[in-house]
Protein backbone atom coordinates (compact mmCIF):
# COMPACT_ATOMS: atom_id res chain seq x y z
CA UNK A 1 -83.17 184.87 -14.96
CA UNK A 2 -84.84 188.63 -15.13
CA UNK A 3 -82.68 191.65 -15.18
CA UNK A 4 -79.48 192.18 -12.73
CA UNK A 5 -78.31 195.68 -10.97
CA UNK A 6 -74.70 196.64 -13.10
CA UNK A 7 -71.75 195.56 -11.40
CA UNK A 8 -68.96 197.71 -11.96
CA UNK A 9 -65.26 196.85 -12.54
CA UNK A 10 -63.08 194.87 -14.71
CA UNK A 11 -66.05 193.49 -16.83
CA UNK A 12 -63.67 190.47 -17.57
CA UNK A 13 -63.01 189.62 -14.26
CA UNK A 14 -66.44 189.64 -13.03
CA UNK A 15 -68.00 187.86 -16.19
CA UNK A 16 -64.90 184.99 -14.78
CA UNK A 17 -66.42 185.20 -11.42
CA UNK A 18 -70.07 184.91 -13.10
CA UNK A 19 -69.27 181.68 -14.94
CA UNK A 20 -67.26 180.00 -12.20
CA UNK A 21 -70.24 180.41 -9.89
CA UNK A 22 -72.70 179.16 -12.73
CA UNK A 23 -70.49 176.36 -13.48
CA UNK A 24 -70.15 175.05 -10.19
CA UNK A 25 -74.09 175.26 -9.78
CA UNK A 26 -74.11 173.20 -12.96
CA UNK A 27 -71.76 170.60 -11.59
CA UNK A 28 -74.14 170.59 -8.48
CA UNK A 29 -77.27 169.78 -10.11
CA UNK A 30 -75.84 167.34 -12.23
CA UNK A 31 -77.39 164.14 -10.78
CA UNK A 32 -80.84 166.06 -9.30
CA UNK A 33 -84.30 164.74 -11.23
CA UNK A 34 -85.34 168.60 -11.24
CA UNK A 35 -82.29 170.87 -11.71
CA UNK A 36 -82.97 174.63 -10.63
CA UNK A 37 -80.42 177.48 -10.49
CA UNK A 38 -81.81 180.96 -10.08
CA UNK A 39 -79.42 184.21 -10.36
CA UNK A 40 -80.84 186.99 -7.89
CA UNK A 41 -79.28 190.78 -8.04
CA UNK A 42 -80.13 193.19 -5.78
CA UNK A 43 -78.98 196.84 -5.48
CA UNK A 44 -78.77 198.63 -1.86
CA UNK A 45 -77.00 201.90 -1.35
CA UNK A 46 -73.64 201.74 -2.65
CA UNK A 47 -73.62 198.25 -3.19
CA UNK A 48 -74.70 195.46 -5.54
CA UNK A 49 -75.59 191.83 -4.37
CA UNK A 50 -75.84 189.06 -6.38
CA UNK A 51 -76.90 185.55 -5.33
CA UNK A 52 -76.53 182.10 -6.93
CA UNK A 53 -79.02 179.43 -5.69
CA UNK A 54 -79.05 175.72 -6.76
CA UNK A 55 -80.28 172.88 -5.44
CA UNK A 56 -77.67 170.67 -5.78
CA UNK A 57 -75.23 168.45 -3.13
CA UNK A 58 -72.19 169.57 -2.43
CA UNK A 59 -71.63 165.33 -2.78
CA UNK A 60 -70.59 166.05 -6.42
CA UNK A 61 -67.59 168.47 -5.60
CA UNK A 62 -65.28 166.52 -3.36
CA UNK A 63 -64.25 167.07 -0.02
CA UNK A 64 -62.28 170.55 -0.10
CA UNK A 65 -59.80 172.62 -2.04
CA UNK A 66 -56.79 174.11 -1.06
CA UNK A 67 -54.94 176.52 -2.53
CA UNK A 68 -51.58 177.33 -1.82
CA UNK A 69 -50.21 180.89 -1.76
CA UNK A 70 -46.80 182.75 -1.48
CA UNK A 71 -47.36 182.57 2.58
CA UNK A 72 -50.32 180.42 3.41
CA UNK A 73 -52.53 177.85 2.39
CA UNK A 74 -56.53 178.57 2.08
CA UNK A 75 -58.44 175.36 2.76
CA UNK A 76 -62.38 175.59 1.21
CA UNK A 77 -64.63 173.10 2.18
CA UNK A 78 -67.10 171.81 -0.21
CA UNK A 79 -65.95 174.50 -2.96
CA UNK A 80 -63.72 173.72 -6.33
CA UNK A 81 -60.90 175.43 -7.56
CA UNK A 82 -63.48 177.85 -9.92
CA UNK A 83 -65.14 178.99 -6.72
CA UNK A 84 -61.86 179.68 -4.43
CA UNK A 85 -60.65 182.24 -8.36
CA UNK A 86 -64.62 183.74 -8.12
CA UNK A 87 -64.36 184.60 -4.10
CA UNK A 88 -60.65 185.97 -5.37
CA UNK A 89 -62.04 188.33 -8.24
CA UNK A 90 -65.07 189.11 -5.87
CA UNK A 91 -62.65 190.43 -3.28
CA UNK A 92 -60.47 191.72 -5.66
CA UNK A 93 -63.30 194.03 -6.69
CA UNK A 94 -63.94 195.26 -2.91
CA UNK A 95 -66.74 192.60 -2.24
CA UNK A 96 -67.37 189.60 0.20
């Protein structure tokens, strides 16, 4: 991993949403001969964009999570519980 663009906010928050992503690459790659995860940041205008490859199966998360709120239920295919608190913070934050 080289050097990533700042992200600014709650530095907690976004190191949570760092380490969920990571993790769940992790528990991707788990079973692959040749594990590769690659962290890509990339600053345009006002914003920063980060992207977190693997090459892993979506085989070793399970089918889907859902997570129930106050008035609705969020259904994720194909992501864990660590992703669905990541997209949260992300948003949280002003990003997609």
């Amino acid at each position: 991993m080289g050097s990533l663009p700042h992200a600014t906010g709650d530095e907690d928050l976004i190191a949570e949403a760092f380490t969920n992503f990571i993790v769940t690459a992790i528990e991707r790659t788990v079973s692959v001969q040749s594990p590769g995860i690659e962290v890509i940041g990339q600053q345009e205008a006002d914003r920063v964009h980060y992207l977190i490859c693997d090459n892993g199966s979506d085989a070793q998360l399970g089918e889907q999570t859902s997570v129930v709120l106050e008035d609705r239920v969020e259904t994720f295919p194909g992501a864990t519980l660590d992703v669905w608190f990541a997209y949260r913070i992300i948003e949280r934050h002003g990003g997609k």
